[in-house]
N, C-alpha and C. Protein backbone atom coordinates (compact mmCIF):
# COMPACT_ATOMS: atom_id res chain seq x y z
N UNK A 1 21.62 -56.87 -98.27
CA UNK A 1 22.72 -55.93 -98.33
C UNK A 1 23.95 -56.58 -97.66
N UNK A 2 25.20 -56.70 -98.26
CA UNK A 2 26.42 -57.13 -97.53
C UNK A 2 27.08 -56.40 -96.76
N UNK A 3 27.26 -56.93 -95.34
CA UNK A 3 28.55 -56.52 -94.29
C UNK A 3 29.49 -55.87 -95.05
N UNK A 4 29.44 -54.59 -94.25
CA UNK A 4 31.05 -54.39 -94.01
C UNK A 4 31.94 -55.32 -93.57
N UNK A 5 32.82 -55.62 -93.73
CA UNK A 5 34.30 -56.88 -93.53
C UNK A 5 35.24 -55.73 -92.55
N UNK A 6 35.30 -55.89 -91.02
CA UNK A 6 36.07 -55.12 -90.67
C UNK A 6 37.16 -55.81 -90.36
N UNK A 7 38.42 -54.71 -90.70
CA UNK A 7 39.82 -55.70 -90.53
C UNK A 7 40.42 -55.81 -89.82
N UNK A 8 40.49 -56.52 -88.80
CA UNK A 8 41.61 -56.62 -87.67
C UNK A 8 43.10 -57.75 -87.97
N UNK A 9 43.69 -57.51 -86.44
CA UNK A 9 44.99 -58.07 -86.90
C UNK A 9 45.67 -58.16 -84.90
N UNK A 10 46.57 -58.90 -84.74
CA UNK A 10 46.75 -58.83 -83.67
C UNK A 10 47.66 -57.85 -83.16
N UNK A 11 47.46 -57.16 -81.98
CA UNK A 11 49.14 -55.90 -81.18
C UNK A 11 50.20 -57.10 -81.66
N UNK A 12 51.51 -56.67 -81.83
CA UNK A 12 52.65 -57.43 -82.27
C UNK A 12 53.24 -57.59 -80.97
N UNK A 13 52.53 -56.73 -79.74
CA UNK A 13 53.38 -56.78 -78.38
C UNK A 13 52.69 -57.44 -77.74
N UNK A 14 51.44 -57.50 -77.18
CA UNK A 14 50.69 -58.16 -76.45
C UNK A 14 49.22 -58.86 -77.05
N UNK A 15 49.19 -59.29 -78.25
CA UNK A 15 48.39 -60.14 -79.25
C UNK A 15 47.07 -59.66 -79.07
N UNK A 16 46.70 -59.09 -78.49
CA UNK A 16 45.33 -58.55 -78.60
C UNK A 16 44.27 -57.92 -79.87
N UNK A 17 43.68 -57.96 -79.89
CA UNK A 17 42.98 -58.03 -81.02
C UNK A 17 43.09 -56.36 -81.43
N UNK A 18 43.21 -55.90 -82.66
CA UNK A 18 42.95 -54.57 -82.72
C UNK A 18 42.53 -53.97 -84.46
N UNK A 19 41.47 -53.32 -84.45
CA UNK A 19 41.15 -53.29 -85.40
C UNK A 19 41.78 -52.00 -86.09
N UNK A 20 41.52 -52.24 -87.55
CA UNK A 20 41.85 -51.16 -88.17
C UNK A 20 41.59 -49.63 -88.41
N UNK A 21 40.55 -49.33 -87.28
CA UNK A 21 39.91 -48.10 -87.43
C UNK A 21 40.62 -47.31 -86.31
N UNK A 22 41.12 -48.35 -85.15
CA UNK A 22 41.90 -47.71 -84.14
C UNK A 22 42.64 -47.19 -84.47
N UNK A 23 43.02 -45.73 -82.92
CA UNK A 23 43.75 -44.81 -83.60
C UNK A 23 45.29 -45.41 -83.57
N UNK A 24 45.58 -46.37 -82.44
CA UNK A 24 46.95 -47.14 -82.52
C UNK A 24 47.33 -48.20 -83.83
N UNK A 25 46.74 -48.46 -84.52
CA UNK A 25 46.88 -49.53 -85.26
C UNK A 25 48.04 -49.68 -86.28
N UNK A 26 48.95 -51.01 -85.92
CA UNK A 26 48.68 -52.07 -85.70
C UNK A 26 48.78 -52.42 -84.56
N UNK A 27 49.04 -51.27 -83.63
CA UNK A 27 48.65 -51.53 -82.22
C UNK A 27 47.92 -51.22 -81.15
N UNK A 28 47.79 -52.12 -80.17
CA UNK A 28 46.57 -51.85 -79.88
C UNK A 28 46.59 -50.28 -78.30
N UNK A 29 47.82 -50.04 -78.03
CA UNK A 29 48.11 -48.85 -77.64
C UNK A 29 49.25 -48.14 -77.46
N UNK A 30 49.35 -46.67 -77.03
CA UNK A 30 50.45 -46.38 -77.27
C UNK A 30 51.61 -47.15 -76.55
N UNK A 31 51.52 -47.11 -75.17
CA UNK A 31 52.59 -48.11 -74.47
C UNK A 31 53.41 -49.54 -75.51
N UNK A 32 52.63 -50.36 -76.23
CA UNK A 32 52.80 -51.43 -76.94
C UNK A 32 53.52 -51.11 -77.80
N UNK A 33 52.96 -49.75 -78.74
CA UNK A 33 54.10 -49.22 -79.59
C UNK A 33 55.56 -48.51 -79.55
N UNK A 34 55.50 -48.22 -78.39
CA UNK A 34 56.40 -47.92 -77.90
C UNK A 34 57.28 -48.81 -76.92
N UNK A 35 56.92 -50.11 -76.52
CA UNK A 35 56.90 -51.44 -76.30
C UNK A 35 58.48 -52.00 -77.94
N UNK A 36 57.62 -52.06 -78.78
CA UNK A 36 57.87 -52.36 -79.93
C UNK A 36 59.34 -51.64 -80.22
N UNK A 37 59.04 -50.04 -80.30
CA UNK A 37 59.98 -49.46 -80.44
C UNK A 37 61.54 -49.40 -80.17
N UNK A 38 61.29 -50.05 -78.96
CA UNK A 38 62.43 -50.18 -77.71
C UNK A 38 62.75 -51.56 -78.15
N UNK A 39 62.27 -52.51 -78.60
CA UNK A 39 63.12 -53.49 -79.12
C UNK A 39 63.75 -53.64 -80.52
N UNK A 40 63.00 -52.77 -81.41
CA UNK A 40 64.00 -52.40 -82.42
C UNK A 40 65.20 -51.92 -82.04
N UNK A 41 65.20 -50.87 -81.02
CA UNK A 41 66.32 -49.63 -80.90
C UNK A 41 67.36 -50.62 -79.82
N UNK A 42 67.09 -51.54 -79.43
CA UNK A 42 67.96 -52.48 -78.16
C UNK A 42 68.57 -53.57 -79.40
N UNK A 43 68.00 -53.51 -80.55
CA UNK A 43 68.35 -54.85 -81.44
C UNK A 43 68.15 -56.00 -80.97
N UNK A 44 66.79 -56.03 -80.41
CA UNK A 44 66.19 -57.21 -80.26
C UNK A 44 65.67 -58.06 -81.75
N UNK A 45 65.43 -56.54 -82.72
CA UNK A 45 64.36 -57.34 -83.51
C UNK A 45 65.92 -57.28 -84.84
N UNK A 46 66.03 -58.22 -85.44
CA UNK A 46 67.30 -57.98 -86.17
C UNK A 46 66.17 -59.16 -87.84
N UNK A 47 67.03 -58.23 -88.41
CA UNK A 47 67.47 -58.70 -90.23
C UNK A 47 67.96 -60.01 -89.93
N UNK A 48 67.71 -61.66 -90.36
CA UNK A 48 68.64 -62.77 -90.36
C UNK A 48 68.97 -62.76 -91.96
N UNK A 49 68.95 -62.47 -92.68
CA UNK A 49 68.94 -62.77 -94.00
C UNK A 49 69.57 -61.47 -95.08
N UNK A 50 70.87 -61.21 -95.87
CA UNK A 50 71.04 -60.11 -96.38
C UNK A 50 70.04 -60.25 -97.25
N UNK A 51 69.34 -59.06 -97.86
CA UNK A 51 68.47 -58.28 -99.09
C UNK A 51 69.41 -58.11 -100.17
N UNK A 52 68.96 -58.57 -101.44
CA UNK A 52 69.46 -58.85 -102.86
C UNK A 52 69.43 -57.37 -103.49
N UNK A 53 70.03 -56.75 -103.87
CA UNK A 53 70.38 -55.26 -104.29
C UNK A 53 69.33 -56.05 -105.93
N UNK A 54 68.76 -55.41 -106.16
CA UNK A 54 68.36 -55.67 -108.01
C UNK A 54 69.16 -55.62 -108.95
N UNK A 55 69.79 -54.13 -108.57
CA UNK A 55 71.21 -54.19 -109.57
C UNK A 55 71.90 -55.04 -109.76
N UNK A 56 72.23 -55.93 -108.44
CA UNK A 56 73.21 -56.52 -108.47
C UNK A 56 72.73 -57.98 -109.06
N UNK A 57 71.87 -58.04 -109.36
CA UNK A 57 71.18 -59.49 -110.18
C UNK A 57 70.94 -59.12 -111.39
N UNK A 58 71.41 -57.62 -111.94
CA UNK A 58 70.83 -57.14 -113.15
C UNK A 58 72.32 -58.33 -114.38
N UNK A 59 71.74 -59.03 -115.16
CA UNK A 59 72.75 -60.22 -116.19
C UNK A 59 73.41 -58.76 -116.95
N UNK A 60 72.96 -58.11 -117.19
CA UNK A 60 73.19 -57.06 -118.77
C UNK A 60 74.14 -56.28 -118.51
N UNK A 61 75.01 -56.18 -116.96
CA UNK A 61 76.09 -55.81 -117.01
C UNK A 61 77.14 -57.02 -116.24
N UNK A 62 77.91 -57.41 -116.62
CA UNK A 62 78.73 -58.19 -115.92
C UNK A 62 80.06 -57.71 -115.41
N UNK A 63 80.46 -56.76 -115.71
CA UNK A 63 81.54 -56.06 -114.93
C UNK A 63 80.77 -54.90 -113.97
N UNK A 64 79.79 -55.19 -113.79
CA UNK A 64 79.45 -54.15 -112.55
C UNK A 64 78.43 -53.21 -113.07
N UNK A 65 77.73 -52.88 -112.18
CA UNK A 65 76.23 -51.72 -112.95
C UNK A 65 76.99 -50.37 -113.83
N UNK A 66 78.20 -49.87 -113.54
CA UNK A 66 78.55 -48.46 -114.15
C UNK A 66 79.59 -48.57 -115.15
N UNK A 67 79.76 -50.33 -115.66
CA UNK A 67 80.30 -50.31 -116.90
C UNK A 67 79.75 -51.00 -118.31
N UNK A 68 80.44 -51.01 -119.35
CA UNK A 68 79.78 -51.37 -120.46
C UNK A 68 79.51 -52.63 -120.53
N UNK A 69 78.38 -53.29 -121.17
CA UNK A 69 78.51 -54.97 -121.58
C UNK A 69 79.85 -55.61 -122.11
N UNK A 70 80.30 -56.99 -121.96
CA UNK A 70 81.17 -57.64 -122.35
C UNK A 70 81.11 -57.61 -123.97
């Protein structure tokens, strides 16, 4: 009969091992997540790279998404 495969992954705050059944997960407690939290909200953790709108790569309009084809 085959194992269950249980899935873990590390706290993102203090690397510790924590599995997926925990009730913190992906961390491994509340403090950590809230750890986490506080460096989003301080802008520790920042975007380096702008995100590509789809629209805006859409070829089939070339004067802009809300006008007609050329």
């Amino acid at each position: 009969m085959p194992k269950k495969r249980l899935v873990s992954l590390r706290c993102p705050s203090c690397r510790k091992i924590v599995l997926a059944k925990d009730p913190d997960f992906p961390f491994c407690s509340d403090r950590c997540r809230l750890i986490d939290l506080g460096k989003w909200a301080s802008g520790a953790y920042v975007i380096t790279a702008p995100l590509n709108d789809p629209e805006d790569d859409n070829p089939t309009y070339s004067n802009g998404p809300n006008q007609e084809p050329d």
